[in-house]
Each structure stands twice: as C-alpha cells, then as structure tokens.
C-alpha atoms as a PDB file:
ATOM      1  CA  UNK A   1      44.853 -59.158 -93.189  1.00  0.00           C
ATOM      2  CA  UNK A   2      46.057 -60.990 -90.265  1.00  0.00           C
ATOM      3  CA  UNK A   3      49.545 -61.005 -88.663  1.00  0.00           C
ATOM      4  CA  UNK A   4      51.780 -63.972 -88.204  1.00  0.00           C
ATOM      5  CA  UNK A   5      52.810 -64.822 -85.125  1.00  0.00           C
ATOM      6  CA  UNK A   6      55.084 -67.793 -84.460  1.00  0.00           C
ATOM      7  CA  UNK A   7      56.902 -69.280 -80.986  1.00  0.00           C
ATOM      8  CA  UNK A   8      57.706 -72.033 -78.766  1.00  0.00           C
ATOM      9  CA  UNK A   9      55.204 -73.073 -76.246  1.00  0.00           C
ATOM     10  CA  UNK A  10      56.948 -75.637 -73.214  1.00  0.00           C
ATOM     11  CA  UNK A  11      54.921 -77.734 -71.790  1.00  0.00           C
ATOM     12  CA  UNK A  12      55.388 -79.308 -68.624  1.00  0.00           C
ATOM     13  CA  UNK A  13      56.118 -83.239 -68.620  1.00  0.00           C
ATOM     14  CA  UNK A  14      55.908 -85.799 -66.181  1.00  0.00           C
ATOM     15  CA  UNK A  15      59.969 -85.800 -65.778  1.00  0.00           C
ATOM     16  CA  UNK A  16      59.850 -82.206 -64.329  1.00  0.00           C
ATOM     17  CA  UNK A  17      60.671 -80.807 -67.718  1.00  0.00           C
ATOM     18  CA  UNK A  18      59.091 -79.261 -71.110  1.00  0.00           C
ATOM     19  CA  UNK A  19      58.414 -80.522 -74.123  1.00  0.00           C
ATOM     20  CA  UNK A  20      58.770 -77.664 -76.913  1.00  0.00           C
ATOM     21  CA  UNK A  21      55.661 -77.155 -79.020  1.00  0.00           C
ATOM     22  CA  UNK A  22      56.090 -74.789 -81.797  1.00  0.00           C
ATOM     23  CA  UNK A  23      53.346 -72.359 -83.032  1.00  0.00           C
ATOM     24  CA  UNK A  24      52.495 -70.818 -86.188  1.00  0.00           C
ATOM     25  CA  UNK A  25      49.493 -68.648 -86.311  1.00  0.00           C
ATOM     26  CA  UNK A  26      47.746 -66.249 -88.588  1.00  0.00           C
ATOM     27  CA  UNK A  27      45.965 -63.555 -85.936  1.00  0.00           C
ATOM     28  CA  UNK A  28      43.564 -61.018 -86.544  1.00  0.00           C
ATOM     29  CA  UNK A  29      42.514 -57.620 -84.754  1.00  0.00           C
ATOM     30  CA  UNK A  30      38.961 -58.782 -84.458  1.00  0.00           C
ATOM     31  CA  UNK A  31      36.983 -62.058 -84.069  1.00  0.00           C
ATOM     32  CA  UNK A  32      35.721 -64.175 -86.906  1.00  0.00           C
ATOM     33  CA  UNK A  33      33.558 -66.820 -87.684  1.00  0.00           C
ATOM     34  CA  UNK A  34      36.509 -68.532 -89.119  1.00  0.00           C
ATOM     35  CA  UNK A  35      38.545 -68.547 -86.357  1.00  0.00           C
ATOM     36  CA  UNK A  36      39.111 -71.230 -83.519  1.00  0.00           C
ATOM     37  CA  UNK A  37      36.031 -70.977 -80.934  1.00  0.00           C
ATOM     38  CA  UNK A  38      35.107 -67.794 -83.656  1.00  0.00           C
ATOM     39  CA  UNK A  39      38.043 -66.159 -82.467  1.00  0.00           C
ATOM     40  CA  UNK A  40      40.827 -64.449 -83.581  1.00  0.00           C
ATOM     41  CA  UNK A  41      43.251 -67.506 -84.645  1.00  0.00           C
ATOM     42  CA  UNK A  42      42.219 -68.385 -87.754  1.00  0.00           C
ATOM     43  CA  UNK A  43      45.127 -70.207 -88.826  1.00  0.00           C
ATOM     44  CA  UNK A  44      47.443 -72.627 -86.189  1.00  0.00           C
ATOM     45  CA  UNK A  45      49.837 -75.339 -86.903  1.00  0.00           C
ATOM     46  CA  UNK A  46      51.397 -77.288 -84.092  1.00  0.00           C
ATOM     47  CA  UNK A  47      54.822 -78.809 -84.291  1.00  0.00           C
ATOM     48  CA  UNK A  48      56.590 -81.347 -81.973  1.00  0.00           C
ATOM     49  CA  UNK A  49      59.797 -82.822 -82.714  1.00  0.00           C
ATOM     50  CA  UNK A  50      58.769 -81.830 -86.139  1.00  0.00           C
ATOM     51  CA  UNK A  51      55.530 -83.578 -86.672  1.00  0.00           C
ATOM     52  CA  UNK A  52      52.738 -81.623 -87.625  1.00  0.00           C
ATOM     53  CA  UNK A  53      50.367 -82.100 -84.137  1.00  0.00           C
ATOM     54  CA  UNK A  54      47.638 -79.742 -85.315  1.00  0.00           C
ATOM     55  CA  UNK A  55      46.389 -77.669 -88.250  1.00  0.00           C
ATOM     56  CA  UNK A  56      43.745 -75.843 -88.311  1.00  0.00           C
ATOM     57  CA  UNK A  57      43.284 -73.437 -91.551  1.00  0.00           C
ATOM     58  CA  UNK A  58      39.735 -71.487 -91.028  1.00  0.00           C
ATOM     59  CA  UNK A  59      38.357 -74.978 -89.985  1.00  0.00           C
ATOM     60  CA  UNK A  60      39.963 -78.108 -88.544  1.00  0.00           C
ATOM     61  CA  UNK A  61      42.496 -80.351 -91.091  1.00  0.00           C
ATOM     62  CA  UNK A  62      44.494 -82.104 -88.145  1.00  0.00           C
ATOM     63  CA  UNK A  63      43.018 -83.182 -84.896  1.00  0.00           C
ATOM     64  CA  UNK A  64      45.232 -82.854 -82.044  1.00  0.00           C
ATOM     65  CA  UNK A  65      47.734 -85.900 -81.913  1.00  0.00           C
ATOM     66  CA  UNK A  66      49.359 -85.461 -78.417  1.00  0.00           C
ATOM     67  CA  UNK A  67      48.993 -84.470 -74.868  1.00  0.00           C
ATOM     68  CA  UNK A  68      50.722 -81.716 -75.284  1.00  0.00           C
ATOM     69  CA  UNK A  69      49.460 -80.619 -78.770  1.00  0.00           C
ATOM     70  CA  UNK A  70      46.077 -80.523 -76.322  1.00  0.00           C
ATOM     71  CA  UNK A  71      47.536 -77.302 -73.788  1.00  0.00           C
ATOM     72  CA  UNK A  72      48.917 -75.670 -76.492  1.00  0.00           C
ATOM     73  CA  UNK A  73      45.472 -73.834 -77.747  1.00  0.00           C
ATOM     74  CA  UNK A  74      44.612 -73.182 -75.092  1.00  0.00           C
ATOM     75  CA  UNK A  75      47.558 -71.103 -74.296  1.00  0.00           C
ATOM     76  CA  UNK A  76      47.153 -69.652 -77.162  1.00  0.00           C
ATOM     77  CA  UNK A  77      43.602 -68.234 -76.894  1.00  0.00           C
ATOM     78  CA  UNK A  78      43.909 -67.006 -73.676  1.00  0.00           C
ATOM     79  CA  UNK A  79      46.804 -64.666 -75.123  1.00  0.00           C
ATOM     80  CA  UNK A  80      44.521 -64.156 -78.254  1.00  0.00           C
ATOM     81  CA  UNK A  81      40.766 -63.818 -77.080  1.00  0.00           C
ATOM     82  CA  UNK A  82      39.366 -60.490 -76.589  1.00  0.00           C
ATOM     83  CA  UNK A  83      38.085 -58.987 -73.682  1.00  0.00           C
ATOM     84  CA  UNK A  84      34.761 -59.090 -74.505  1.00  0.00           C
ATOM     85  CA  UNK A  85      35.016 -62.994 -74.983  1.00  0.00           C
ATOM     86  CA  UNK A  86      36.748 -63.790 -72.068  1.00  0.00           C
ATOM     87  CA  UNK A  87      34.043 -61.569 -70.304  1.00  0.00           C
ATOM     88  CA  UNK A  88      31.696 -64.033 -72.226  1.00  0.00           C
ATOM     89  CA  UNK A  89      33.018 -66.896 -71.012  1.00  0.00           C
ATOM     90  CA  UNK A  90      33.182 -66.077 -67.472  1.00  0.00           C
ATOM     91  CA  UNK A  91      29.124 -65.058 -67.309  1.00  0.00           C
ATOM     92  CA  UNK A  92      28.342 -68.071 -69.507  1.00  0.00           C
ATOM     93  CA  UNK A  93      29.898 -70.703 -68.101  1.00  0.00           C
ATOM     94  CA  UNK A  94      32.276 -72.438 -65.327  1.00  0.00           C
ATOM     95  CA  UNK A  95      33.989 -74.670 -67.472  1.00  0.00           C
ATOM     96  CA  UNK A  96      36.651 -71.975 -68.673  1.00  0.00           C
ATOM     97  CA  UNK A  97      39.538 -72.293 -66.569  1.00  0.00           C
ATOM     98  CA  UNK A  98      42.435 -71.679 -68.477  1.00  0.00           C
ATOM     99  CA  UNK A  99      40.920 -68.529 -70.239  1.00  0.00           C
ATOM    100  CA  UNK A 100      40.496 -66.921 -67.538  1.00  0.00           C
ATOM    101  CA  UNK A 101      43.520 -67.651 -65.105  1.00  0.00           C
END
C-alpha cells in the first residue's frame, strides 16, 4: 500500500511571486506500471484556488489546466523517482532537465 503525501507547491509568477498549488498523492516504495512515467506516483490531484488542475488516478482523468498545474509534476517526480530512473534518464536522453537538477 502506498503512503499519502500531501503539500503546497509555489510556483513562481510573472509578478515576482507564487502561486500555491496544492498536492495530494498516493506514493509507493517501488515503481509501477501504474504510476506517472511508470513511477512511483500513482495517484496526484492538483489544486489551485480550489479547482481541481489535475487528476491522475493510475491513468490520466484531468489534463493539466494551467501553467502552473504544468511545473507542478515535475517537481514532484524529481522528489519521487528513484535512483535508478533518474540514472535512466540521464543515459537515455537530454531532454530531462528538471529530473535531474
């Protein structure tokens, strides 16, 4: 079973300030073919200013609505891929930026 994990992501706007993005994940200890990019997320909902933004529930229900809604993942698999997939990434490709910064 995975554990919930939930938070506030800010992310930076064009007025020099954040926009909050809440999180709610399910996270497991390994990788699955149900989670995002067969990770370890396998559940993630996206709140801002208490829209849903993105849901994702072992396979895409909500697309990603906003610009910010589009960082937040990202954030959040770097702090939840493995070090064998980030290892992946790096020899695989050069597209990969933020999972590896």
């Amino acid at each position: 079973m995975g554990n919930s994990k939930e938070g506030i992501i800010g992310i930076p706007n064009e007025n020099g300030g954040y926009t909050a993005v809440k999180y709610c994940a399910e996270v497991f200890d390994e990788d699955s073919i149900y989670g995002i990019d067969w990770g370890r997320i396998s559940k993630l909902m996206l709140r801002q200013n208490g829209k849903i933004v993105y849901s994702y529930d072992r396979e895409l229900d909500i697309s990603l609505q906003t610009t910010e809604a589009k960082t937040a993942p990202s954030i959040l698999l770097k702090e939840y891929t493995t070090l064998r997939k980030k290892i992946f990434f790096v020899s695989r490709t050069k597209i990969i930026g933020n999972l590896t910064e």
